[in-house]
Protein backbone atom coordinates (compact mmCIF):
# COMPACT_ATOMS: atom_id res chain seq x y z
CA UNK A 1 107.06 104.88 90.16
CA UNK A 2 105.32 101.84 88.79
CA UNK A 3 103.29 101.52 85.88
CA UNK A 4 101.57 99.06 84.03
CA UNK A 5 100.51 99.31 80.23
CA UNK A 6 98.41 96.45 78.25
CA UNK A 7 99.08 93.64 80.80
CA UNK A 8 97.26 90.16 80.17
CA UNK A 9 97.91 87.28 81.99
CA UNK A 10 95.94 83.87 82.09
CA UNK A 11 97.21 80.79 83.65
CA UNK A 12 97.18 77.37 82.02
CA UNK A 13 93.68 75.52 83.03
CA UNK A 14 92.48 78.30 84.28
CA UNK A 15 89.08 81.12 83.09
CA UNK A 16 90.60 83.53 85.65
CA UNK A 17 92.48 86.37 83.33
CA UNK A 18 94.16 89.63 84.57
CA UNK A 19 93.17 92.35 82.12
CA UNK A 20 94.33 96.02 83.17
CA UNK A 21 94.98 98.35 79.89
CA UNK A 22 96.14 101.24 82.11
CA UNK A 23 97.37 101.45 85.75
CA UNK A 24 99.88 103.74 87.84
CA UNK A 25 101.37 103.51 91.22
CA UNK A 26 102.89 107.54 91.46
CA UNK A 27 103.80 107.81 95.07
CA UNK A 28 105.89 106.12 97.40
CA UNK A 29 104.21 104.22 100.08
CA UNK A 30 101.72 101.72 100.98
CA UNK A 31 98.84 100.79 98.87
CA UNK A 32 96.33 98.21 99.30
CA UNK A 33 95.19 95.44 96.84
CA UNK A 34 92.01 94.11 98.29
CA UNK A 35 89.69 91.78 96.67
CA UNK A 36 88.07 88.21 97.14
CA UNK A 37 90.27 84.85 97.25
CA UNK A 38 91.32 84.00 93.71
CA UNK A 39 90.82 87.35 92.22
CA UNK A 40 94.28 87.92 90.81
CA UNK A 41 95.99 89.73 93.61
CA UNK A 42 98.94 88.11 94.37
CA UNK A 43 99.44 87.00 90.57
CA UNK A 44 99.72 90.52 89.88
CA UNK A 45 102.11 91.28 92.66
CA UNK A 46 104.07 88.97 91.74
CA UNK A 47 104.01 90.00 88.28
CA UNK A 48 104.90 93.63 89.66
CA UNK A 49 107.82 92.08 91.49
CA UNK A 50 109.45 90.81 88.42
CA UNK A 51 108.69 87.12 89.82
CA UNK A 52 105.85 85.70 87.22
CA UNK A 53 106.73 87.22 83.47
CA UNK A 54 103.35 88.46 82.14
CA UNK A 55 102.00 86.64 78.69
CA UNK A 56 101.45 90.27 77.46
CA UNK A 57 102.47 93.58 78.22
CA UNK A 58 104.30 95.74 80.52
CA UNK A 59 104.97 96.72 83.85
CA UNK A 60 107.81 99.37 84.80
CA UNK A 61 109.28 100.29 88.25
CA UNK A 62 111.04 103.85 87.47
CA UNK A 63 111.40 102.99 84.26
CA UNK A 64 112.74 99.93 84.17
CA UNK A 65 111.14 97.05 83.16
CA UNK A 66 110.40 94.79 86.12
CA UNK A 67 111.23 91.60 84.25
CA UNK A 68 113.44 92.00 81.69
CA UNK A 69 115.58 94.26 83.81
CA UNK A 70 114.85 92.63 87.49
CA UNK A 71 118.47 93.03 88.42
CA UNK A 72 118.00 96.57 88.51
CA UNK A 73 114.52 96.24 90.66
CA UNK A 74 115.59 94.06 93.10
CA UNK A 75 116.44 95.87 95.87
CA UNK A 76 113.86 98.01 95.60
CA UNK A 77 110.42 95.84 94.78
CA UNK A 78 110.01 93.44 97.52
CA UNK A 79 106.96 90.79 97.65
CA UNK A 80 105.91 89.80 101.17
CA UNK A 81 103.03 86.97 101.26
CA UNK A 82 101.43 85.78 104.33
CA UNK A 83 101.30 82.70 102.80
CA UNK A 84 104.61 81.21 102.10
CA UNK A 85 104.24 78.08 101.30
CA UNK A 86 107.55 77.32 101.96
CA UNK A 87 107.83 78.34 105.11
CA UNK A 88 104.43 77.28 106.95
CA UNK A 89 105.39 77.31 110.42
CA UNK A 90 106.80 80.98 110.47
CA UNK A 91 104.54 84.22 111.57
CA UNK A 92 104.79 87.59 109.89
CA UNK A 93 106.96 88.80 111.70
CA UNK A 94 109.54 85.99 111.36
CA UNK A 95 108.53 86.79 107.76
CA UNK A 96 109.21 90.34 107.94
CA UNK A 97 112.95 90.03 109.69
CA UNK A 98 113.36 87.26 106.19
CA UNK A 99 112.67 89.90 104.19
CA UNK A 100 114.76 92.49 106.29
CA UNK A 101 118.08 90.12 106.20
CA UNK A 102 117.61 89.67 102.36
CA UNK A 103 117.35 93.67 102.04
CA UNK A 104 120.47 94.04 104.18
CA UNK A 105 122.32 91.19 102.43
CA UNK A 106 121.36 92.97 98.93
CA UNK A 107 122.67 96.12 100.06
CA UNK A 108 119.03 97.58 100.01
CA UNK A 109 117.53 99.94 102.14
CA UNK A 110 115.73 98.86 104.88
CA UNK A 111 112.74 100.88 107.08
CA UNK A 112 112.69 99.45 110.64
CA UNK A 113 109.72 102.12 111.28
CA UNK A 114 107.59 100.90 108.21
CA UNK A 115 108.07 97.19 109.36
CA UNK A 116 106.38 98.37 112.73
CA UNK A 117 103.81 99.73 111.10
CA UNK A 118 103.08 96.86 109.12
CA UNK A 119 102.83 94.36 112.19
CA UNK A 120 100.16 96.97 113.83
């Protein structure tokens, strides 16, 4: 379902560099990314989400490549952060009904079960 081949990605004034030669996601589902503040996580889910174009290599969503072809993606790859900076005052769950409009509006599908299970 996703994969990721030679990615490399290093922002300006920064040390910090993602590095993964080799890494897939097979199954449909949840998956968690855990790791310590400022270890890359949301830089690379955004880069899975076809939102931050990596300085080197690939990452595919069935087969397509998630930012060269993000119009095909779209509806499918969605990136929820708990810290939107551009909406401070709202909770996750005003977060999660954002996202669920957006699906609907985009003609995607939408999983009012998963949602709940996210909140729990």
């Amino acid at each position: 379902m996703i994969s990721i081949q030679e990615l490399k990605h290093q922002f300006k004034r920064s040390r910090f560099q993602i590095d993964i030669p080799s890494l897939k996601f097979d199954q449909d589902g949840i998956t968690a990314l855990i790791g310590s503040n400022g270890n890359g996580k949301s830089t690379l889910l955004s880069i899975i989400a076809g939102i931050i174009k990596p300085k080197r290599g690939i990452v595919r969503y069935n087969n397509h490549n998630a930012f060269h072809e993000y119009e095909k993606i779209k509806s499918a790859v969605h990136l929820l952060s708990w810290d939107f900076g551009f909406f401070p005052w709202a909770k996750g769950s005003a977060l999660l009904e954002l996202v669920k409009q957006t699906s609907i509006a985009n003609k995607s599908t939408w999983d009012d079960g998963l949602a709940v299970k996210l909140q729990e």
